[in-house]
Protein backbone atom coordinates (compact mmCIF):
# COMPACT_ATOMS: atom_id res chain seq x y z
CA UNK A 1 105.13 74.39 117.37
CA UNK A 2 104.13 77.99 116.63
CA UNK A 3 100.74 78.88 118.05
CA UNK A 4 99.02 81.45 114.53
CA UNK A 5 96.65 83.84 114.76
CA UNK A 6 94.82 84.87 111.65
CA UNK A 7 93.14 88.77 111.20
CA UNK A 8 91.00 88.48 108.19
CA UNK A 9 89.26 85.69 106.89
CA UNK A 10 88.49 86.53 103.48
CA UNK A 11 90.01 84.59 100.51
CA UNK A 12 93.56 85.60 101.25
CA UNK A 13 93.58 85.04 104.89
CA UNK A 14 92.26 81.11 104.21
CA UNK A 15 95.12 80.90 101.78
CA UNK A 16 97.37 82.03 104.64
CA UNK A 17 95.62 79.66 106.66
CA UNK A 18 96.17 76.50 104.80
CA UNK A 19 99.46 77.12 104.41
CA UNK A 20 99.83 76.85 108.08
CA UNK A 21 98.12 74.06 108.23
CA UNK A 22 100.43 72.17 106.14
CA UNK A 23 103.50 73.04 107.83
CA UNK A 24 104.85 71.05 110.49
CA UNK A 25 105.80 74.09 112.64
CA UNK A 26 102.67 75.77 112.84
CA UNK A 27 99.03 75.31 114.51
CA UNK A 28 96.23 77.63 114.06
CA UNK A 29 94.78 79.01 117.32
CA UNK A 30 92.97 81.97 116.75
CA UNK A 31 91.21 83.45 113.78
CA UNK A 32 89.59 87.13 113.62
CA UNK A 33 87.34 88.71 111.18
CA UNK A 34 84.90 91.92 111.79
CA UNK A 35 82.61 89.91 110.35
CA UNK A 36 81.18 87.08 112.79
CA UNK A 37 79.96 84.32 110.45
CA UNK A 38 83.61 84.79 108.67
CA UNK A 39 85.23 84.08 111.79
CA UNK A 40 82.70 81.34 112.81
CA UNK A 41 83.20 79.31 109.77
CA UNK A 42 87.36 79.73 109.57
CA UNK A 43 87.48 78.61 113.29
CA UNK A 44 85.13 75.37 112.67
CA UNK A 45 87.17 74.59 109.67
CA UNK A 46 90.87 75.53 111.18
CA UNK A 47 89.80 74.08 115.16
CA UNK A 48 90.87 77.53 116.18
CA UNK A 49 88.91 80.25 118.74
CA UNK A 50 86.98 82.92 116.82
CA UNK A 51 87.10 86.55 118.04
CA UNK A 52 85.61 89.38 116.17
CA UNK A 53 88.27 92.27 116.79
CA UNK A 54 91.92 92.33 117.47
CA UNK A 55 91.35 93.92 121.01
CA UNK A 56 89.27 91.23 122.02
CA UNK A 57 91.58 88.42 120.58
CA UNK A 58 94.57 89.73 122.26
CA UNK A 59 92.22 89.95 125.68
CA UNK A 60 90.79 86.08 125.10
CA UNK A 61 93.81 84.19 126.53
CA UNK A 62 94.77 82.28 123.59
CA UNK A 63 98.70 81.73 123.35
CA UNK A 64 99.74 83.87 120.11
CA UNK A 65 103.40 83.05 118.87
CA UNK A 66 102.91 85.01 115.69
CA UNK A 67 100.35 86.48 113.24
CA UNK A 68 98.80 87.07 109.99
CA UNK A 69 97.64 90.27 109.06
CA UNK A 70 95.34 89.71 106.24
CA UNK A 71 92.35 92.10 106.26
CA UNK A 72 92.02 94.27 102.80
CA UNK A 73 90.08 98.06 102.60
CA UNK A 74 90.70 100.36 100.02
CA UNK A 75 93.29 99.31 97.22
CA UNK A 76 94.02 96.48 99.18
CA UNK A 77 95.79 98.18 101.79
CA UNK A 78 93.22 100.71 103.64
CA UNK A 79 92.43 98.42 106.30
CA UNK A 80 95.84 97.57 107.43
CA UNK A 81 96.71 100.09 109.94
CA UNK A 82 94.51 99.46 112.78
CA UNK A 83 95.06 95.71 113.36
CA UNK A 84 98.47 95.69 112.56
CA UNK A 85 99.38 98.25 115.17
CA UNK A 86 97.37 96.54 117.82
CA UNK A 87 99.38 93.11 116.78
CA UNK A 88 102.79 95.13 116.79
CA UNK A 89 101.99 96.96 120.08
CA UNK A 90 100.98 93.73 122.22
CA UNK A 91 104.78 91.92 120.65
CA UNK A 92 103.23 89.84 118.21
CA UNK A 93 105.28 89.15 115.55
CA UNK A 94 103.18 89.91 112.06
CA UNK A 95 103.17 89.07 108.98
CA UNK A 96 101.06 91.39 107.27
CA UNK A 97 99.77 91.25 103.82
CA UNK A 98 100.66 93.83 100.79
CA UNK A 99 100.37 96.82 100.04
CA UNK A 100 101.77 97.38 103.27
CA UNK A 101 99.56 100.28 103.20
CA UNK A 102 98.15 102.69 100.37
CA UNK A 103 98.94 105.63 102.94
CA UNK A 104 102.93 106.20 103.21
CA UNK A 105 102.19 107.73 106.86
CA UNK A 106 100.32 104.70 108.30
CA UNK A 107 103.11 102.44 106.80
CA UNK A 108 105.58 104.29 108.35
CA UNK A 109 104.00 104.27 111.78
CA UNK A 110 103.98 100.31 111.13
CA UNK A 111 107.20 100.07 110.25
CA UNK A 112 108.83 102.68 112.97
CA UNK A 113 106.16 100.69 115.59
CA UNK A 114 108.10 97.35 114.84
CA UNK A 115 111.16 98.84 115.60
CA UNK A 116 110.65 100.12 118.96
CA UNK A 117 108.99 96.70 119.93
CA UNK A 118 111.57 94.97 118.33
CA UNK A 119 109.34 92.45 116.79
CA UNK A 120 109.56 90.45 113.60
CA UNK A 121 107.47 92.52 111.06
CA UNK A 122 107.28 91.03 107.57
CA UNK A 123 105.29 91.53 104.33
CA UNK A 124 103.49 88.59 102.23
CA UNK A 125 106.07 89.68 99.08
CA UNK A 126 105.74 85.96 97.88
CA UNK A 127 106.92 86.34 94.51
CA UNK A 128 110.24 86.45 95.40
CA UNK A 129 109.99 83.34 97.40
CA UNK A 130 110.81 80.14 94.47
CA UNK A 131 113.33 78.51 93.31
CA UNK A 132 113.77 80.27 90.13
CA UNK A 133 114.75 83.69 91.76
CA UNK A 134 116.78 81.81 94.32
CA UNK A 135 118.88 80.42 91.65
CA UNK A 136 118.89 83.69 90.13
CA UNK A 137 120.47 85.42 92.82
CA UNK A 138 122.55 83.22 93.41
CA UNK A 139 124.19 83.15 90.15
CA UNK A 140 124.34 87.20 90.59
CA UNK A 141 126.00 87.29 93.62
CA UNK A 142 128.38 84.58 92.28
CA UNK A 143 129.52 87.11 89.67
CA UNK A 144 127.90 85.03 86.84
CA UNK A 145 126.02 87.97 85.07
CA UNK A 146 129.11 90.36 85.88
CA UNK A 147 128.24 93.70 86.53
CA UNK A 148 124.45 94.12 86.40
CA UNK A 149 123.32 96.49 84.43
CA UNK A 150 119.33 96.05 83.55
CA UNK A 151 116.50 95.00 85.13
CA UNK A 152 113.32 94.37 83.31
CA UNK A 153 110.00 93.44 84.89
CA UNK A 154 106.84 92.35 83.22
CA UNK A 155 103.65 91.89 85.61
CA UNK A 156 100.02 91.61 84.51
CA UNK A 157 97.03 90.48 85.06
CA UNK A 158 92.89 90.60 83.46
CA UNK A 159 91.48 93.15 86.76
CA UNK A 160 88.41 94.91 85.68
CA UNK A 161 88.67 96.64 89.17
CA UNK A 162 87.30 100.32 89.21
CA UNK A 163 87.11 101.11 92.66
CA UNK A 164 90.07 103.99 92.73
CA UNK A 165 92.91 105.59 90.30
CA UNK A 166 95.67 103.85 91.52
CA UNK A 167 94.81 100.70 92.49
CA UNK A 168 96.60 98.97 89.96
CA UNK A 169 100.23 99.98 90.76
CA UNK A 170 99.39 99.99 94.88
CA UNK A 171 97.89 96.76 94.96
CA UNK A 172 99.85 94.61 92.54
CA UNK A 173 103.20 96.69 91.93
CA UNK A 174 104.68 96.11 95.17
CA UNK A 175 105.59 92.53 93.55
CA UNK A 176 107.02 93.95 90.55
CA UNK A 177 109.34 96.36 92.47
CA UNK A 178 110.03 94.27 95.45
CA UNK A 179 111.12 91.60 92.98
CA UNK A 180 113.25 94.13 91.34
CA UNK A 181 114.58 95.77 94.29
CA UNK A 182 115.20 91.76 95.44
CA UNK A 183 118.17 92.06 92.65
CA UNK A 184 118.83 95.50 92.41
CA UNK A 185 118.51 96.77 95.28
CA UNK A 186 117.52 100.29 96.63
CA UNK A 187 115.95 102.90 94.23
CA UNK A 188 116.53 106.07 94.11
CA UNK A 189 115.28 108.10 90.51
CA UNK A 190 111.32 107.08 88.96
CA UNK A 191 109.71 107.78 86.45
CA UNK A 192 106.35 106.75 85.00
CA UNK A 193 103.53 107.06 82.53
CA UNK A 194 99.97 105.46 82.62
CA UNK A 195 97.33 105.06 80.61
CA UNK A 196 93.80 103.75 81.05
CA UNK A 197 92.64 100.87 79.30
CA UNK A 198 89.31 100.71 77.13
CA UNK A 199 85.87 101.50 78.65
CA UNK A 200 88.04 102.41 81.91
CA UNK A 201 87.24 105.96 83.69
CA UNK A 202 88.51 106.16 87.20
CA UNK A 203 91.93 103.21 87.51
CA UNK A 204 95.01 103.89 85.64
CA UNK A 205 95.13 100.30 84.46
CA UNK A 206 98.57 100.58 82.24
CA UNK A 207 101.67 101.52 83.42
CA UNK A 208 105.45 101.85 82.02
CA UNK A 209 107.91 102.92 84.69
CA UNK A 210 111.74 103.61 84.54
CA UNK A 211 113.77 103.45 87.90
CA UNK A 212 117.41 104.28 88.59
CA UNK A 213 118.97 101.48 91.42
CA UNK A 214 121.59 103.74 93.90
CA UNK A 215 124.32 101.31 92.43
CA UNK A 216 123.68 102.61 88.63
CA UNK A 217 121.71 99.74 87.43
CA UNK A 218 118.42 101.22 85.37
CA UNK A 219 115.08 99.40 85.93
CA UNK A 220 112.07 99.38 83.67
CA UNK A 221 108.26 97.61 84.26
CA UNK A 222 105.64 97.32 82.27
CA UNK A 223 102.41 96.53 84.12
CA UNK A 224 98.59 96.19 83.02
CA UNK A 225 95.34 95.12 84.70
CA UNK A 226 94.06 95.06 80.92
CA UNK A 227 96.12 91.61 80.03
CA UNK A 228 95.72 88.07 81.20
CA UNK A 229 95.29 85.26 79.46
CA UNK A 230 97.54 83.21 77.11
CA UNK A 231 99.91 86.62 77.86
CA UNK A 232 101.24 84.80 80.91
CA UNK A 233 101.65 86.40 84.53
CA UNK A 234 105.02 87.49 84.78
CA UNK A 235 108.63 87.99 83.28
CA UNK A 236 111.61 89.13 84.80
CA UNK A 237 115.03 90.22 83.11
CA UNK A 238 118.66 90.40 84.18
CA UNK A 239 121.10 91.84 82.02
CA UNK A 240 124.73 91.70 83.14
CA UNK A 241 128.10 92.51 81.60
CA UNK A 242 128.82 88.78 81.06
CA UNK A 243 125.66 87.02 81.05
CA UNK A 244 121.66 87.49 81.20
CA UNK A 245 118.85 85.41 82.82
CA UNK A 246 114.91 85.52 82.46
CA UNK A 247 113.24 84.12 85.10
CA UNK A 248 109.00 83.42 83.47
CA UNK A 249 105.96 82.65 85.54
CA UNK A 250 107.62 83.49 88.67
CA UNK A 251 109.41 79.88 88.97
CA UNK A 252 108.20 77.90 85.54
CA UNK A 253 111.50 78.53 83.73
CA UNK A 254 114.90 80.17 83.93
CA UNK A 255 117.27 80.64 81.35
CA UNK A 256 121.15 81.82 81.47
CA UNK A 257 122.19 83.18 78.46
CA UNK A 258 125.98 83.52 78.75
CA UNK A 259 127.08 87.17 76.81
CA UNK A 260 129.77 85.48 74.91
CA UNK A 261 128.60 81.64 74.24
CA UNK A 262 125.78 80.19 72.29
CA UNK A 263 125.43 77.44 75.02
CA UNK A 264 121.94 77.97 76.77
CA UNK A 265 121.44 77.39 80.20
CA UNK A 266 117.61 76.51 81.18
CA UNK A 267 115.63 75.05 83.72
CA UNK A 268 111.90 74.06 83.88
CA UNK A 269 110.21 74.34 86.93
CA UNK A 270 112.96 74.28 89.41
CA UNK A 271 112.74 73.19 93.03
CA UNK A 272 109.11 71.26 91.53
CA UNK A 273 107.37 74.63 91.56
CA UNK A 274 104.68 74.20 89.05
CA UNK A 275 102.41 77.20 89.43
CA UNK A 276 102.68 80.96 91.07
CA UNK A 277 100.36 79.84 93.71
CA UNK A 278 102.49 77.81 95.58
CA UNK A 279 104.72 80.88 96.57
CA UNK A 280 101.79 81.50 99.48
CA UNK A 281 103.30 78.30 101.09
CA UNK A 282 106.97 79.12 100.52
CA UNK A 283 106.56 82.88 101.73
CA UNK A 284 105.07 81.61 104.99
CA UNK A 285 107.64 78.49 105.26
CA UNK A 286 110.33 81.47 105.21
CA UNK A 287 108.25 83.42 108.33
CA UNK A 288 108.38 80.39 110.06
CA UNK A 289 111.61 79.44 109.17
CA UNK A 290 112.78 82.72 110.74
CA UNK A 291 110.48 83.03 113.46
CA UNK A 292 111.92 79.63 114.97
CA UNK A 293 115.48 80.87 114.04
CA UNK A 294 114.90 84.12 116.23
CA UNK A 295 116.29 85.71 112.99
CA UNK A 296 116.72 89.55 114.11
CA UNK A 297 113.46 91.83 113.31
CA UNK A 298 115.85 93.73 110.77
CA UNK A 299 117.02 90.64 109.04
CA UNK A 300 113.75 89.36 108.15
CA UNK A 301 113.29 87.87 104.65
CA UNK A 302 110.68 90.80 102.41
CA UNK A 303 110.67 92.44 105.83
CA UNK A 304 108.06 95.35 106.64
CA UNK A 305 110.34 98.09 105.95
CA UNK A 306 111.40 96.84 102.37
CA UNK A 307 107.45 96.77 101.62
CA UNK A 308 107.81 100.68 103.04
CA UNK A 309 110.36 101.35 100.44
CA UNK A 310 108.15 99.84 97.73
CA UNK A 311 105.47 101.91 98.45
CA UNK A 312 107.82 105.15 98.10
CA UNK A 313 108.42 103.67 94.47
CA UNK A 314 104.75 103.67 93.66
CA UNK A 315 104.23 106.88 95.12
CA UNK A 316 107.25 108.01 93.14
CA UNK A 317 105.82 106.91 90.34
CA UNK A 318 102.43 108.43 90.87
CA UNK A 319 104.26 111.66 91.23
CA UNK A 320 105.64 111.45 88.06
CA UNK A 321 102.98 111.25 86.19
CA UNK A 322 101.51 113.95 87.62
CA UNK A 323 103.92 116.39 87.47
CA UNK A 324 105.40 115.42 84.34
CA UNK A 325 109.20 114.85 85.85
CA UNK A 326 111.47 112.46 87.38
CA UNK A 327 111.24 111.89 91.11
CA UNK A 328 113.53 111.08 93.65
CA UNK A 329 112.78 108.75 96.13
CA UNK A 330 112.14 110.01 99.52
CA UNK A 331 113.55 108.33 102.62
């Protein structure tokens, strides 16, 4: 049994937190939040202690096996820093939520801090984490698709958010491009245009990218914050030299279409998956699931530094559009 601490207890850190309750493996101990009635109220409900920083959590005594990093800040991501370097630098193993930062130089102090501690570092990239994409990949690395040659990613969502330029590709286009750097791998080329939606002034709430994958495959995403609705959440493509597959919802349906056969391949709702929420509790089954393994730090499933090389995408990206040109991806 894992003894969890929890750093934020806003909406996302009591998602975190039920999913911990639910598995077998795990029992909440601690739970931190700045704010003390926060942390009151998520330690009644979760039987834990209640501190109100990360300094005096780590001094209380509690028995911390592992954490989750869930505070928010600016773009979803400013507030990740401090606690996640105090959780790193005592050996806890983290699992911290995305963006792993909106600032490339706190992330990589994060990422470089994990290292030298050695400790299990991890990012809540859950929409990688179903059935659907596990099939997927499987079926890639089987040599099913043949070579792959496009990836196309759909994500969007109805945000009215306001609150700074780019807080529509930092806080919700680390899924798209962790997804698609799930299948493709590394990137290495970007380039992007935005556009802001109606009555908008300050966010760039519409977004076509095109990425080039170090192994030749070419990349595109479309993402909006001006969509929702009965236009769905999600939709990812794989185009291969002998077959394609399109994965929708995240893990409602997947479809093989083989290149040189009319004979359909599709599945609806694998694994029992109904809905995109339940990839909290998978993402967090596979951080437990590796945390009792002893998996190595740098084996990690969405580990911290793969979040770090997201972020470089999206700053990429950002680049691009304002200099008008591709960018390469730094290191």
């Amino acid at each position: 049994m894992l003894n969890i601490a929890i750093v934020g207890m806003g909406n996302i850190g009591n998602t975190h937190a039920r999913c911990y309750q639910a598995n077998k493996n795990t029992k909440i101990a601690a739970v931190c939040d700045i704010i003390k009635e926060k942390a009151d109220k998520a330690a009644a409900a979760y039987g834990a202690t209640a501190s109100y920083s990360v300094k005096e959590m780590l001094a209380g005594g509690v028995k911390i096996d592992a954490a989750s990093m869930c505070t928010r800040g600016e773009e979803n991501g400013g507030d990740h820093y401090k606690p996640t370097m105090e959780l790193l630098g005592a050996g806890i193993p983290t699992l911290g939520e995305k963006p792993i930062s909106n600032k490339i130089s706190d992330a990589r102090k994060m990422v470089a801090l994990g290292k030298e501690k050695n400790v299990p570092y991890a990012i809540d990239l859950n929409h990688r984490f179903t059935p659907a994409a596990k099939r997927a990949k499987e079926w890639l690395e089987q040599g099913r698709l043949g070579d792959l040659n496009i990836i196309n990613m759909t994500m969007w969502i109805n945000n009215k958010a306001e609150s700074a330029p780019w807080f529509h590709i930092r806080a919700l286009h680390c899924h798209s491009f962790d997804v698609m750097r799930y299948f493709g791998g590394d990137v290495v080329k970007a380039q992007a245009f935005f556009k802001m939606g109606e009555g908008r002034k300050v966010c760039w709430s519409n977004l076509q990218a095109n990425v080039l994958f170090e192994n030749g495959v070419i990349g595109h995403l479309t993402g909006s914050y001006d969509a929702g609705g009965s236009y769905g959440l999600e939709t990812l493509e794989l185009v291969g030299s002998k077959g394609r597959v399109v994965i929708n919802e995240a893990c409602q349906k997947l479809t093989f279409y083989p290149r040189n056969s009319m004979q359909v391949e599709s599945y609806d709702f694998l694994g029992n998956m109904m809905h995109f929420n339940e990839t909290f509790a998978t993402r967090i089954a596979a951080w437990v699931e590796d945390l009792i393994a002893k998996t190595p730090p740098d084996k990690i499933s969405a580990k911290a530094e793969d979040a770090l090389k997201v972020a470089l995408i999206i700053e990429a990206c950002i680049k691009s559009w304002k200099t008008n040109k591709i960018v390469a991806i730094g290191k």
